[in-house]
N, C-alpha and C. Protein backbone atom coordinates (compact mmCIF):
# COMPACT_ATOMS: atom_id res chain seq x y z
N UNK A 1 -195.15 6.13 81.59
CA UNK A 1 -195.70 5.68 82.87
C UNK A 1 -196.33 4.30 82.71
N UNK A 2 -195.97 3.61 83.21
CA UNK A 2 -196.17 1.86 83.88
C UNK A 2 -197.69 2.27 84.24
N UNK A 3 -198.88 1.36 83.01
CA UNK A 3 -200.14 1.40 83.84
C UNK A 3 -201.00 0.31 83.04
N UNK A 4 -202.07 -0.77 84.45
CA UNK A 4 -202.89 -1.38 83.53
C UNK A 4 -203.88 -1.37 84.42
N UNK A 5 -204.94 -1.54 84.07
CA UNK A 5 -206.67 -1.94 84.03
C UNK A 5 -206.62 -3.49 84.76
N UNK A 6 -207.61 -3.16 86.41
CA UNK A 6 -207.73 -4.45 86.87
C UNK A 6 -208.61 -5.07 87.34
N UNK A 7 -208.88 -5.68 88.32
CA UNK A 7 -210.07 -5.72 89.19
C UNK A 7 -209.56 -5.83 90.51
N UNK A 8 -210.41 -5.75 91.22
CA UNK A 8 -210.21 -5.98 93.11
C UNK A 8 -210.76 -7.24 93.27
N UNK A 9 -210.29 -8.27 94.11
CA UNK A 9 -210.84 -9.73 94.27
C UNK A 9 -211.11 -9.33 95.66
N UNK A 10 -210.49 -8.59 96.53
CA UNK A 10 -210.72 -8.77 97.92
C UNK A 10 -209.20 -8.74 98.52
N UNK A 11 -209.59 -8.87 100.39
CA UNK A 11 -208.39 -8.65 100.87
C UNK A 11 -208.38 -9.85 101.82
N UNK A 12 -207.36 -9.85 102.11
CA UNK A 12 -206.58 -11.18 103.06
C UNK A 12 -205.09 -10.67 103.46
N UNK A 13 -204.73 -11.08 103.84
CA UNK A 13 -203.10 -11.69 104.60
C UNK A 13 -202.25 -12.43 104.00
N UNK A 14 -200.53 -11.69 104.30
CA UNK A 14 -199.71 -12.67 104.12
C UNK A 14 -198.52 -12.03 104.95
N UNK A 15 -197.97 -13.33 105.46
CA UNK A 15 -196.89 -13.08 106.77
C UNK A 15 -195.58 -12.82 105.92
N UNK A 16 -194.71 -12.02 106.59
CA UNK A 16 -193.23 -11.77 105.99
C UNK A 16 -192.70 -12.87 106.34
N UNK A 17 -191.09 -12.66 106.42
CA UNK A 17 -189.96 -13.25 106.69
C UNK A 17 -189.90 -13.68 108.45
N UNK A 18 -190.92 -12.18 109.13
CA UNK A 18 -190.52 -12.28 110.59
C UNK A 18 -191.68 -13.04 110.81
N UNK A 19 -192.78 -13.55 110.43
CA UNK A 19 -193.61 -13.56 110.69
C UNK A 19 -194.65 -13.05 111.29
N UNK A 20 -194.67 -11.49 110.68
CA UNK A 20 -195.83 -10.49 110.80
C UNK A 20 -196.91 -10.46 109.70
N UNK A 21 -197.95 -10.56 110.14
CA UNK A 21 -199.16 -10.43 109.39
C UNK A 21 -199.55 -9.42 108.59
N UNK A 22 -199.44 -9.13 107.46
CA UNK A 22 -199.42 -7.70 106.88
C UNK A 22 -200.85 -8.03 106.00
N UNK A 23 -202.08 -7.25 106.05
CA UNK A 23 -203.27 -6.79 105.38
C UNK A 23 -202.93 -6.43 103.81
N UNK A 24 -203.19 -7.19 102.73
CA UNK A 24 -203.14 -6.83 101.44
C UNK A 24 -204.66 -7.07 100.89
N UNK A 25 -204.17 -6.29 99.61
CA UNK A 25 -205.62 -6.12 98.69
C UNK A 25 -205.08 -6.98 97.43
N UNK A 26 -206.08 -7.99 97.44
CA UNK A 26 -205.49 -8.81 95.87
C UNK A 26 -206.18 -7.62 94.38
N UNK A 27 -205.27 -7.81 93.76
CA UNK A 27 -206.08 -7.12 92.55
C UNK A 27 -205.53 -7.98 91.34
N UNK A 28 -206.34 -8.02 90.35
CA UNK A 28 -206.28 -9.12 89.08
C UNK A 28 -205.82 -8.23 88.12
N UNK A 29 -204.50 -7.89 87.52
CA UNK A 29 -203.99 -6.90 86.68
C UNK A 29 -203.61 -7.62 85.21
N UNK A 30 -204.60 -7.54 84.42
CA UNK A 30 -204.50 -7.58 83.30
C UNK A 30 -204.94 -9.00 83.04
N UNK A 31 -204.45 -9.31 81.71
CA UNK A 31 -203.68 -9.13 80.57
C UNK A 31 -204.39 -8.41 80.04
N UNK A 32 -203.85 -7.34 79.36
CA UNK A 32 -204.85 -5.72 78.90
C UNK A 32 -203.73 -5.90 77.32
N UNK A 33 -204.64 -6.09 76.41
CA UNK A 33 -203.89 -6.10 75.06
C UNK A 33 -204.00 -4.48 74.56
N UNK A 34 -203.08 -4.20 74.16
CA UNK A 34 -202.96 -2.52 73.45
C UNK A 34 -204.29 -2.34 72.26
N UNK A 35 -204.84 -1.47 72.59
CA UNK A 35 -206.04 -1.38 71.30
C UNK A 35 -205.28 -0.18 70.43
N UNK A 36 -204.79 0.59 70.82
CA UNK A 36 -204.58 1.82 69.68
C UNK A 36 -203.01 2.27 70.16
N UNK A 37 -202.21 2.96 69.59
CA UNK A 37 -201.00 3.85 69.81
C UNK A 37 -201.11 4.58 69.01
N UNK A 38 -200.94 5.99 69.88
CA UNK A 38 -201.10 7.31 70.01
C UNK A 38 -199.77 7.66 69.66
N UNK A 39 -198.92 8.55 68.07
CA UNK A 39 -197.84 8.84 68.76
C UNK A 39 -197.86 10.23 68.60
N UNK A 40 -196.31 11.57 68.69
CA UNK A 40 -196.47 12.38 68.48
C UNK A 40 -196.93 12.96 67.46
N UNK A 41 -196.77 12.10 66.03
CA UNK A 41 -196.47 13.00 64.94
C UNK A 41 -198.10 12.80 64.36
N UNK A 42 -199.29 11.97 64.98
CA UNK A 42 -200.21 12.28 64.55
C UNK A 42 -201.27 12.60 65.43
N UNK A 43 -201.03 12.33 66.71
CA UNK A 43 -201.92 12.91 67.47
C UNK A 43 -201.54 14.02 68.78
N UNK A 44 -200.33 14.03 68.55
CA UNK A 44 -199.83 15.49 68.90
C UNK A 44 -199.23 14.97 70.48
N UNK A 45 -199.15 13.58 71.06
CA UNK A 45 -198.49 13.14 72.28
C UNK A 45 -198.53 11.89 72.23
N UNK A 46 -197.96 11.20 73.14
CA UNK A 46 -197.69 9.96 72.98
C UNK A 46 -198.60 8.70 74.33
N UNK A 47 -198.86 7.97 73.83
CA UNK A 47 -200.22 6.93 75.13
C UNK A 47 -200.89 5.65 74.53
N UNK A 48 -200.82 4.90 75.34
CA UNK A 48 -201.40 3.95 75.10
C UNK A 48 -202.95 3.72 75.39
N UNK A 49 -203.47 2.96 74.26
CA UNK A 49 -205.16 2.80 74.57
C UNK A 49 -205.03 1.25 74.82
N UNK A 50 -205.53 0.71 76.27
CA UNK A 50 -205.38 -0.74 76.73
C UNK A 50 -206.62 -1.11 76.85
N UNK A 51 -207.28 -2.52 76.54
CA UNK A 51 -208.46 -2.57 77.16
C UNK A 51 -208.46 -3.85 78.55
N UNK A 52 -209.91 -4.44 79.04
CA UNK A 52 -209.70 -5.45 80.46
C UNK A 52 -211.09 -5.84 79.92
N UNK A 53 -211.10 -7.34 80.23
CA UNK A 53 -212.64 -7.72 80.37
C UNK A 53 -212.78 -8.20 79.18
N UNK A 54 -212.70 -9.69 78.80
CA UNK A 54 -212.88 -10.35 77.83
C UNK A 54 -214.16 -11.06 77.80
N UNK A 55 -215.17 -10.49 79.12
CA UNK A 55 -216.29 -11.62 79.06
C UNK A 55 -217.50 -10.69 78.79
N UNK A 56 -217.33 -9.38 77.77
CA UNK A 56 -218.11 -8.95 77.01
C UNK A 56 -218.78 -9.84 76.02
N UNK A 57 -220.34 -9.39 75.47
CA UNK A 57 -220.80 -9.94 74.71
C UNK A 57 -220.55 -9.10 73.54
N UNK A 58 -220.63 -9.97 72.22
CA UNK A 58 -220.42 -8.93 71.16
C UNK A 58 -221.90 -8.25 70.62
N UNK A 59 -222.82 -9.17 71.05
CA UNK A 59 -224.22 -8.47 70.28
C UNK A 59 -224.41 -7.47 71.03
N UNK A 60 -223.73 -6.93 72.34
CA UNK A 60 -223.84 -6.41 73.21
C UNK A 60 -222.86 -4.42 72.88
N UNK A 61 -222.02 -5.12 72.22
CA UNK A 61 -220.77 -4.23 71.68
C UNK A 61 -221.04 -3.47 70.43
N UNK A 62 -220.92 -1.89 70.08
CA UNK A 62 -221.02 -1.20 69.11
C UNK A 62 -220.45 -1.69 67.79
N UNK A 63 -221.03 -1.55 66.72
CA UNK A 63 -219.91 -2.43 65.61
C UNK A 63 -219.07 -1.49 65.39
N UNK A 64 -219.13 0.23 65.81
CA UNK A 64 -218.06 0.93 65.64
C UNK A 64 -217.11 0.06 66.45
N UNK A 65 -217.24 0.30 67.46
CA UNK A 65 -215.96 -0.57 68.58
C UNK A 65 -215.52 -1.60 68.43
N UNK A 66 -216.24 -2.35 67.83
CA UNK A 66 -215.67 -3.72 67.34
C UNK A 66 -214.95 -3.82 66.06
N UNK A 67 -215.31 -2.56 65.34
CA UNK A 67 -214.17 -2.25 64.03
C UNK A 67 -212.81 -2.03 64.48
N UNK A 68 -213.05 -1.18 65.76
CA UNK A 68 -211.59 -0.23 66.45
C UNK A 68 -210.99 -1.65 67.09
N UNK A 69 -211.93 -2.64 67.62
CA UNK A 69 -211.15 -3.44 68.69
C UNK A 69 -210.40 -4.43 67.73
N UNK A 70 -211.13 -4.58 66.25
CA UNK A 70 -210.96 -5.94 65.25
C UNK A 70 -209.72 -6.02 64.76
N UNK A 71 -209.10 -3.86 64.54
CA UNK A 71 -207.36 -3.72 63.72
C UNK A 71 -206.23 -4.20 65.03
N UNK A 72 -206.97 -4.16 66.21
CA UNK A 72 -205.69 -4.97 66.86
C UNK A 72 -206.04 -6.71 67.11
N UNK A 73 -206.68 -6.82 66.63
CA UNK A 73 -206.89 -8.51 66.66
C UNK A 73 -207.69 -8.60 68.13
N UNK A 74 -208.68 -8.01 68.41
CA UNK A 74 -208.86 -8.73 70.25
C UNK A 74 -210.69 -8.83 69.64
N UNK A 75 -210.99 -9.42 70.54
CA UNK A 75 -212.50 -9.54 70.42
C UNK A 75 -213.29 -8.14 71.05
N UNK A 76 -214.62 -8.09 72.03
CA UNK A 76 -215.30 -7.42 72.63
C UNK A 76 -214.23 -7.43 73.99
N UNK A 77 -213.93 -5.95 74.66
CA UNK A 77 -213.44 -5.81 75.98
C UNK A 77 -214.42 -4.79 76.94
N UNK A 78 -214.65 -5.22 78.10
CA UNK A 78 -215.24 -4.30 78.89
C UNK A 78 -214.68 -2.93 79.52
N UNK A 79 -213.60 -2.41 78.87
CA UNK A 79 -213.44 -1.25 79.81
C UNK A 79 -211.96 -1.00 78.62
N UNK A 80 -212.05 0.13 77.97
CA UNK A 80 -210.61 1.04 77.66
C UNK A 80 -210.00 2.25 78.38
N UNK A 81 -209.01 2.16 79.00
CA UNK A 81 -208.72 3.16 79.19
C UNK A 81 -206.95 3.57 78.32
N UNK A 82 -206.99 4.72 78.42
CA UNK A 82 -205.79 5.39 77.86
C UNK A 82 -204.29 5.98 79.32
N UNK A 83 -203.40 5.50 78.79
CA UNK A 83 -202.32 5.50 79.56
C UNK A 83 -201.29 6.63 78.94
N UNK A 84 -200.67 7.68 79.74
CA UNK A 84 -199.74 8.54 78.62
C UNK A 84 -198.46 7.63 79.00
N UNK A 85 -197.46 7.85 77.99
CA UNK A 85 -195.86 7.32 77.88
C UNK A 85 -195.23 7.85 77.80
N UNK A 86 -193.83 8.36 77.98
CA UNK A 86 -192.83 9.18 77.52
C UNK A 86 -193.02 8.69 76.01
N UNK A 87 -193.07 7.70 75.83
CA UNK A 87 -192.30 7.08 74.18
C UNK A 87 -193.42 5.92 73.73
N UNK A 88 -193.51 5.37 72.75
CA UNK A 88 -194.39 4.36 72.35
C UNK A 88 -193.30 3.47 71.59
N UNK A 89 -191.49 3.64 71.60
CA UNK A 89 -190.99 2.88 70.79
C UNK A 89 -191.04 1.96 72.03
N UNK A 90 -191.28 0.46 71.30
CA UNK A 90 -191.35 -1.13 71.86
C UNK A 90 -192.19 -1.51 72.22
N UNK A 91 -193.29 -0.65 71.61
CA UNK A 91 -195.16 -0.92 72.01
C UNK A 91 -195.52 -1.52 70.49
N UNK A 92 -196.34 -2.33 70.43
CA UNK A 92 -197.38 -3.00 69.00
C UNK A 92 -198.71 -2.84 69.49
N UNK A 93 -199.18 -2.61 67.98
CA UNK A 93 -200.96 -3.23 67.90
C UNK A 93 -200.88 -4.32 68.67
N UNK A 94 -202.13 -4.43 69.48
CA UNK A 94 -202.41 -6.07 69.87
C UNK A 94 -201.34 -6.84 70.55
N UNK A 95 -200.43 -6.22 71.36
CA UNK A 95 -199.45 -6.35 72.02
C UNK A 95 -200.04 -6.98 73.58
N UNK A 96 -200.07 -7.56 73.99
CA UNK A 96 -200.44 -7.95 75.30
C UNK A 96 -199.23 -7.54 76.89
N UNK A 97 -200.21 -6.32 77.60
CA UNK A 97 -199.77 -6.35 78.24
C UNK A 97 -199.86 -6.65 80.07
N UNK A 98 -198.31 -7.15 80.50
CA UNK A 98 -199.16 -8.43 82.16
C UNK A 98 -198.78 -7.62 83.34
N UNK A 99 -199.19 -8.14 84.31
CA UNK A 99 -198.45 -7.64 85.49
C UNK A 99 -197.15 -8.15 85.47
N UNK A 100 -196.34 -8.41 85.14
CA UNK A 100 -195.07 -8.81 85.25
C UNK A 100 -194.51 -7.52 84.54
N UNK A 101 -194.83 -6.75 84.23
CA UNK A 101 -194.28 -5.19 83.90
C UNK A 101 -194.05 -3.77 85.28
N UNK A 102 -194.52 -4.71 86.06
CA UNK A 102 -194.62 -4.53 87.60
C UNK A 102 -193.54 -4.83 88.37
N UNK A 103 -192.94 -5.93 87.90
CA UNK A 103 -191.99 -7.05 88.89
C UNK A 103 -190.87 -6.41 89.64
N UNK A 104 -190.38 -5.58 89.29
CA UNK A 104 -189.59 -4.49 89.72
C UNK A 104 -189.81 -2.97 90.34
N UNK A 105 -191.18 -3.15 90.23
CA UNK A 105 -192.30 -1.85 91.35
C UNK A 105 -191.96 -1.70 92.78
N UNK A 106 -191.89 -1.21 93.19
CA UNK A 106 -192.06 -1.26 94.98
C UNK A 106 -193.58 -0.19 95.13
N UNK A 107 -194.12 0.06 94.66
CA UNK A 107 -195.44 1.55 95.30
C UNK A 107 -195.55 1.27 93.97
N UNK A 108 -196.97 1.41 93.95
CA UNK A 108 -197.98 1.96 92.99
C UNK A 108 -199.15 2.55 93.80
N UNK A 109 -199.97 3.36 92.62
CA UNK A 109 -200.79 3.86 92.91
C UNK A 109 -202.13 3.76 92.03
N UNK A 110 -203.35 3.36 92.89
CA UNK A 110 -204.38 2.50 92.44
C UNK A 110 -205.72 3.34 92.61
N UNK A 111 -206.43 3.61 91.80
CA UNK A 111 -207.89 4.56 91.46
C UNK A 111 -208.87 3.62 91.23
N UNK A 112 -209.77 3.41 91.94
CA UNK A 112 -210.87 3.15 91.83
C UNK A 112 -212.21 4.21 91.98
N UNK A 113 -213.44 3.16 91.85
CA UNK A 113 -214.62 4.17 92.40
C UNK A 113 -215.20 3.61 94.01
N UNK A 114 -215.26 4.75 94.91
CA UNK A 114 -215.20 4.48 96.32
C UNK A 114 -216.78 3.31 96.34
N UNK A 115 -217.42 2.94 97.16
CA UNK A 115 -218.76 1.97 97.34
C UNK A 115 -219.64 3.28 97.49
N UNK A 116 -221.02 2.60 97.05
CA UNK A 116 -221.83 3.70 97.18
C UNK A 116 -222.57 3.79 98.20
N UNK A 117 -222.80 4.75 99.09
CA UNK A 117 -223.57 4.53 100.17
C UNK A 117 -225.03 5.03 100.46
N UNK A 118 -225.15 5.99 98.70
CA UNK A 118 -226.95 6.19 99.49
C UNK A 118 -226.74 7.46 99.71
N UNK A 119 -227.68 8.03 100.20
CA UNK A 119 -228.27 9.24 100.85
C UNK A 119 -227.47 8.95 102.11
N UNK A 120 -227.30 10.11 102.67
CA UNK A 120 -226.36 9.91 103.63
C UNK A 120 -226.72 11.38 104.70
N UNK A 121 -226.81 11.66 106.03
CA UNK A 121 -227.02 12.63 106.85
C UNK A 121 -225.86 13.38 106.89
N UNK A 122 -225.46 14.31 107.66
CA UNK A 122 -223.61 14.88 107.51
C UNK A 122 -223.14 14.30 108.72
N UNK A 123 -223.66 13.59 109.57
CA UNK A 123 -222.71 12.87 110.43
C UNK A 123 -222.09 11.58 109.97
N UNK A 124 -222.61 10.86 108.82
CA UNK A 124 -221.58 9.94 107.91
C UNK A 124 -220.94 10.38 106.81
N UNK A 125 -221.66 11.66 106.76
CA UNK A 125 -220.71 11.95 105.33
C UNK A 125 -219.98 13.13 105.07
N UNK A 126 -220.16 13.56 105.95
CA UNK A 126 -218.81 14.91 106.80
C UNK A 126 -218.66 15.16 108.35
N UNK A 127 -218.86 14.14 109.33
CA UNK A 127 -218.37 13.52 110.37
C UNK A 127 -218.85 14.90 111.29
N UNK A 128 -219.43 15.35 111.63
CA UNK A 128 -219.86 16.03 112.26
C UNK A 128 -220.28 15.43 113.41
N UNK A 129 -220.30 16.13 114.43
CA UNK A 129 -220.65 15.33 115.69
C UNK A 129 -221.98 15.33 116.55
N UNK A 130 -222.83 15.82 116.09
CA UNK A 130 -224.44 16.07 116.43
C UNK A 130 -224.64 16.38 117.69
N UNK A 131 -225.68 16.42 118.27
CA UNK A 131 -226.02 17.06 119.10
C UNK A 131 -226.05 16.52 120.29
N UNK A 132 -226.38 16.99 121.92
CA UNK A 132 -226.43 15.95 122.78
C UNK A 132 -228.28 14.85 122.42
N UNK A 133 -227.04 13.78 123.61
CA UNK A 133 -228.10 12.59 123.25
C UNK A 133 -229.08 12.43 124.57
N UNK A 134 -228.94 13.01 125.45
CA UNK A 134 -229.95 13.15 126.82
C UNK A 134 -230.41 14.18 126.84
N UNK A 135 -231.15 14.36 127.84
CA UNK A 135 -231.48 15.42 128.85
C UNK A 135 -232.62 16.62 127.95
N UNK A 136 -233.72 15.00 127.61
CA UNK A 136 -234.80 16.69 126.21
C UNK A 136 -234.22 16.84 124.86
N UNK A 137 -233.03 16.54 124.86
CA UNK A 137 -232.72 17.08 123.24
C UNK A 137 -233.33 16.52 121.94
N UNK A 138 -233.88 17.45 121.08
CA UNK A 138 -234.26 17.20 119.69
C UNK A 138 -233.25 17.04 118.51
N UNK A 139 -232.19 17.63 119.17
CA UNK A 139 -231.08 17.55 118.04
C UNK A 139 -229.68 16.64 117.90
N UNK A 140 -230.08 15.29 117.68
CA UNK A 140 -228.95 14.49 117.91
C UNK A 140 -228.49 14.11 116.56
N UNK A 141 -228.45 13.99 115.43
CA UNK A 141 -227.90 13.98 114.34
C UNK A 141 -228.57 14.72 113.35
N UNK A 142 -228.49 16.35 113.36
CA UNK A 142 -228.93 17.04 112.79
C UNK A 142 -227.62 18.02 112.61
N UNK A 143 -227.94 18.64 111.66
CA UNK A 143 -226.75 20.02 111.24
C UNK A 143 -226.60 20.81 111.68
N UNK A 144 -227.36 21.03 112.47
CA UNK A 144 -227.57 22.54 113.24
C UNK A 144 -228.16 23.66 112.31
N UNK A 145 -227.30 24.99 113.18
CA UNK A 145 -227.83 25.94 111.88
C UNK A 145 -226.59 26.38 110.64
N UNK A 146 -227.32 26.37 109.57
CA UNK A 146 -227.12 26.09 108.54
C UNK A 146 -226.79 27.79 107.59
N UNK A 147 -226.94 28.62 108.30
CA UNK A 147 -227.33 29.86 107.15
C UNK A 147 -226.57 30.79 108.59
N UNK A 148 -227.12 32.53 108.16
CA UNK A 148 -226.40 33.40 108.79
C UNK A 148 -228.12 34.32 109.16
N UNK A 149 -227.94 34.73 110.11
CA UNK A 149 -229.44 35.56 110.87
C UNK A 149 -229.81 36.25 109.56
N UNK A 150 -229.10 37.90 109.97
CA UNK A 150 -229.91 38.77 108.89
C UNK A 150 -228.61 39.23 107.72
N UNK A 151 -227.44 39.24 107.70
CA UNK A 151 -226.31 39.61 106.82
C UNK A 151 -225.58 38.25 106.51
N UNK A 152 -225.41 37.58 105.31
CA UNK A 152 -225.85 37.95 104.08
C UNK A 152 -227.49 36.93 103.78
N UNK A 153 -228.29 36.64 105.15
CA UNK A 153 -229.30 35.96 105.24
C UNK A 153 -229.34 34.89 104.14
N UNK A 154 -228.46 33.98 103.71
CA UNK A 154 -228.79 32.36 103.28
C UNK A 154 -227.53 31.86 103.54
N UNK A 155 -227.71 30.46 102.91
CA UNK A 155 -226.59 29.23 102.98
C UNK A 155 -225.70 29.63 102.16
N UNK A 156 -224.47 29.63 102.80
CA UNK A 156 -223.46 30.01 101.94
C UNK A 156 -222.93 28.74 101.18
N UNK A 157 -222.41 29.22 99.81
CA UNK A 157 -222.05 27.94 98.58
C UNK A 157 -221.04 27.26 99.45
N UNK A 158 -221.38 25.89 99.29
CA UNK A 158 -220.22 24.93 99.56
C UNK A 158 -220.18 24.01 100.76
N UNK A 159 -221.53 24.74 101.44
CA UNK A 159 -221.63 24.13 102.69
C UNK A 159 -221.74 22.86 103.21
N UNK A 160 -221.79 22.17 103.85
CA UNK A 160 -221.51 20.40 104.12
C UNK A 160 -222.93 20.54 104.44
N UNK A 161 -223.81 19.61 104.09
CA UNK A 161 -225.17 19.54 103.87
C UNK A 161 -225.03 17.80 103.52
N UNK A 162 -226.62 17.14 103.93
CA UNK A 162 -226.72 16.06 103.62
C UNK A 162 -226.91 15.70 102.24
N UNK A 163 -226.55 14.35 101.97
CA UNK A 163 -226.29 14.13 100.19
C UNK A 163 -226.00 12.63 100.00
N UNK A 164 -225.68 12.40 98.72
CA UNK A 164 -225.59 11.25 98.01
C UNK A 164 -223.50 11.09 98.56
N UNK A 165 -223.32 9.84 99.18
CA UNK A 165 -222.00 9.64 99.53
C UNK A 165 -221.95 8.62 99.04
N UNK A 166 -220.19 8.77 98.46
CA UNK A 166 -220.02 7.48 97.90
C UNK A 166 -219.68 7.58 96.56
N UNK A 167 -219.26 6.51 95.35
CA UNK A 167 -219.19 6.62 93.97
C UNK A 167 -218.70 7.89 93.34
N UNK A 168 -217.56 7.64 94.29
CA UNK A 168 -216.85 8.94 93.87
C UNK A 168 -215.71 8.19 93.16
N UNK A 169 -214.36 8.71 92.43
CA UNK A 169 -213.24 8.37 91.86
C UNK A 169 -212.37 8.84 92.76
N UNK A 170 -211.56 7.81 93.27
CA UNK A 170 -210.66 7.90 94.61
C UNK A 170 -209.18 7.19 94.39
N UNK A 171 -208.10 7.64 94.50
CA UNK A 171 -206.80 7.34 94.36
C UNK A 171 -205.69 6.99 95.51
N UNK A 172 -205.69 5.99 95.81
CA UNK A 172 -204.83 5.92 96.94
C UNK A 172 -203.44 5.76 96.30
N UNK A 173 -202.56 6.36 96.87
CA UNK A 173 -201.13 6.77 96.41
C UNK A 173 -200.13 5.92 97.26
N UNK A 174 -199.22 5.50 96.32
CA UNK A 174 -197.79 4.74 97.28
C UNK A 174 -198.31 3.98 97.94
N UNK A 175 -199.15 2.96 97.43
CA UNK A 175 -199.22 1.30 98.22
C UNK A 175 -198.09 0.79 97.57
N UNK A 176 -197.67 -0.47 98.89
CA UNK A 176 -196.59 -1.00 98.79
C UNK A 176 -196.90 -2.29 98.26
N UNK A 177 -195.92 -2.46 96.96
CA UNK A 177 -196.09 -4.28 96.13
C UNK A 177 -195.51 -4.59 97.04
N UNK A 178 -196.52 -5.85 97.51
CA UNK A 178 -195.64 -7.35 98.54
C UNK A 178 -195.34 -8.51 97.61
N UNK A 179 -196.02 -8.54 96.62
CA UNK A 179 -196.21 -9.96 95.86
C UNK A 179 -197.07 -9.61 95.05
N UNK A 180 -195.66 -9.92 94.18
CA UNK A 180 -196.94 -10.54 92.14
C UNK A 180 -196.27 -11.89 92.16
N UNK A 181 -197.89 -12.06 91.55
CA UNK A 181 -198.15 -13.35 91.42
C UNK A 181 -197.75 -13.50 89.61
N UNK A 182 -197.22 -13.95 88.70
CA UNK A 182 -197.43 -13.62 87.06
C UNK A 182 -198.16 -14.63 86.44
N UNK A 183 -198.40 -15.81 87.00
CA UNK A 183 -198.60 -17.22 86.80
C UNK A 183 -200.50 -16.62 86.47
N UNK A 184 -201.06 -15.76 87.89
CA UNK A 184 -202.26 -16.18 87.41
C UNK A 184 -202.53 -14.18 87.90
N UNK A 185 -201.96 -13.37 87.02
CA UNK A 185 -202.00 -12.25 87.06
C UNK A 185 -202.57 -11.34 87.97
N UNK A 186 -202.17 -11.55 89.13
CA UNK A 186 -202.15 -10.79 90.48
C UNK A 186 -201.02 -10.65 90.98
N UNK A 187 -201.92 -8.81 91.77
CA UNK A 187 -200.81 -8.15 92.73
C UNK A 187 -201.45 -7.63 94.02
N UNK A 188 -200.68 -8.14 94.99
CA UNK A 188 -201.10 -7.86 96.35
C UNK A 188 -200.32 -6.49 97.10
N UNK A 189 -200.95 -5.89 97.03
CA UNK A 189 -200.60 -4.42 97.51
C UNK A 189 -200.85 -4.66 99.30
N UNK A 190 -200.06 -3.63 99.62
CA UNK A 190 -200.18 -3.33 101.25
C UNK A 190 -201.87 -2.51 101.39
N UNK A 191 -203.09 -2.90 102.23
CA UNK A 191 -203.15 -2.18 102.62
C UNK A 191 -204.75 -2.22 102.02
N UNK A 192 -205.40 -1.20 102.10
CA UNK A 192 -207.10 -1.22 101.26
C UNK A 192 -206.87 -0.17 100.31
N UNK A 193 -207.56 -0.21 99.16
CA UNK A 193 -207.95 0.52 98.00
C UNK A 193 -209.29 0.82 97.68
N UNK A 194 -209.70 1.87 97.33
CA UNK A 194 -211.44 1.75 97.10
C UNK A 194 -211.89 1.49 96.23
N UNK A 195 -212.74 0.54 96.74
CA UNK A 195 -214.18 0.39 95.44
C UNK A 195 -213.91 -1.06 95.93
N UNK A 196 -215.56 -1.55 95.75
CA UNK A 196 -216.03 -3.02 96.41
C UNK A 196 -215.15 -4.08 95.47
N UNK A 197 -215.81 -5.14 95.96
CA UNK A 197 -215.22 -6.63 95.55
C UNK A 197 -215.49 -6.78 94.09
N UNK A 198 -214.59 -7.15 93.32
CA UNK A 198 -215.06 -7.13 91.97
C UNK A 198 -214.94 -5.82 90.85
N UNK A 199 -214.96 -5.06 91.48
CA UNK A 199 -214.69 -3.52 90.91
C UNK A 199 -213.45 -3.56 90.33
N UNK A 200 -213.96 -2.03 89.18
CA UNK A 200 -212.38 -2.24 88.48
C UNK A 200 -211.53 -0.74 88.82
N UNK A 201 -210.15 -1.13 88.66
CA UNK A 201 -209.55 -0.55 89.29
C UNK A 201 -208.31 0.03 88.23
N UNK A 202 -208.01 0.94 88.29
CA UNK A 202 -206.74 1.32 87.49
C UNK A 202 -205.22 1.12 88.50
N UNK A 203 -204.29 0.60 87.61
CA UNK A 203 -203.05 0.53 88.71
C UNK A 203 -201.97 1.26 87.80
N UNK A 204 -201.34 2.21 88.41
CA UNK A 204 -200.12 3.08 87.67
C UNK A 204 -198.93 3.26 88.76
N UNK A 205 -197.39 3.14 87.99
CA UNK A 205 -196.71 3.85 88.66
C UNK A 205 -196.58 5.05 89.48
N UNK A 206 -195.69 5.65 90.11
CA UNK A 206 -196.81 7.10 90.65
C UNK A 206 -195.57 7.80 89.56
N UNK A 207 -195.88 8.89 89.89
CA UNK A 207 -195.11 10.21 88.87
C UNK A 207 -193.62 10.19 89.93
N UNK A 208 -192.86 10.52 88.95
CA UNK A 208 -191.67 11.13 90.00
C UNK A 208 -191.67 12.26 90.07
């Protein structure tokens, strides 16, 4: 499976052929150099360990990690993640890999972490529709009731209750590549992805 470590720059526009305006999300994909390969015969499956983020500090960085990052030649990286493969033949240590491994994509599918919003009531954060807003009422964005009279008398597990929304891990599936860029390693997907400006983002083929 086709996957690298990116960031989100933000979203803007770009017109087709007909001149329709289509909403994309820029994202900055890579250059993610290979830190480790995983194959079958010693770790029992096959995956790549990639890292993103070269503007780590090293006094900042474990010297374990900087031992692990040193056998593939890369300096301090901010973020590893692990990718599975069918195969690891035509992968190296310290192999650099770009969005131009993309170029032939139509859909990917992109995971981020959603924005965080705080404490939150259940009418933003499970859309509930509250109460009336005239005529005396006390109950205009409240839950109502919450529990059962006298059988089994409490809140039953699971219930939509107010809470912390937000900063969750969220996957939007089958966005459409409009344009890679390879020159300055961006890809403009159809469409919004979560997690704010600057955030990092995972981008993978989807499964067949």
């Amino acid at each position: 499976m086709k996957g690298l470590i990116g960031k989100k720059l933000g979203m803007t526009r770009v017109f087709d052929e007909d001149g329709r305006s289509i909403p994309v999300t820029v994202l900055e994909c890579g250059p993610c150099p290979i830190t480790q390969v995983k194959g079958d015969d010693l770790d029992g499956y096959s995956a790549l360990q990639i890292g993103f983020g070269d503007d780590r500090k090293e006094k900042r960085t474990p010297k374990a990690l900087m031992g692990h990052l040193g056998k593939a030649g890369s300096g301090p990286l901010r973020l590893l993640r692990e990718f599975r493969v069918a195969s690891v033949e035509g992968f190296e240590l310290g192999q650099e890999l770009t969005v131009e491994m993309f170029a032939e994509t139509k859909l990917v599918n992109v995971t981020g972490l959603t924005k965080g919003r705080g404490f939150a009531g259940v009418m933003k954060r499970h859309g509930f529709g509250g109460g009336k807003a005239t005529h005396g009422s006390h109950h205009h964005r409240q839950a109502g009731t919450i529990g059962m009279c006298a059988t089994p008398s409490r809140v039953a597990r699971g219930h939509p209750m107010p809470g912390r929304y937000g900063t969750d891990r969220q996957t939007a599936q089958n966005l459409e590549v409009v344009r890679i860029d390879t020159e300055n390693n961006l890809m403009f997907v159809k469409g919004s992805v979560p997690g704010h400006k600057n955030g990092y983002i995972l981008v993978q083929e989807p499964k067949r």
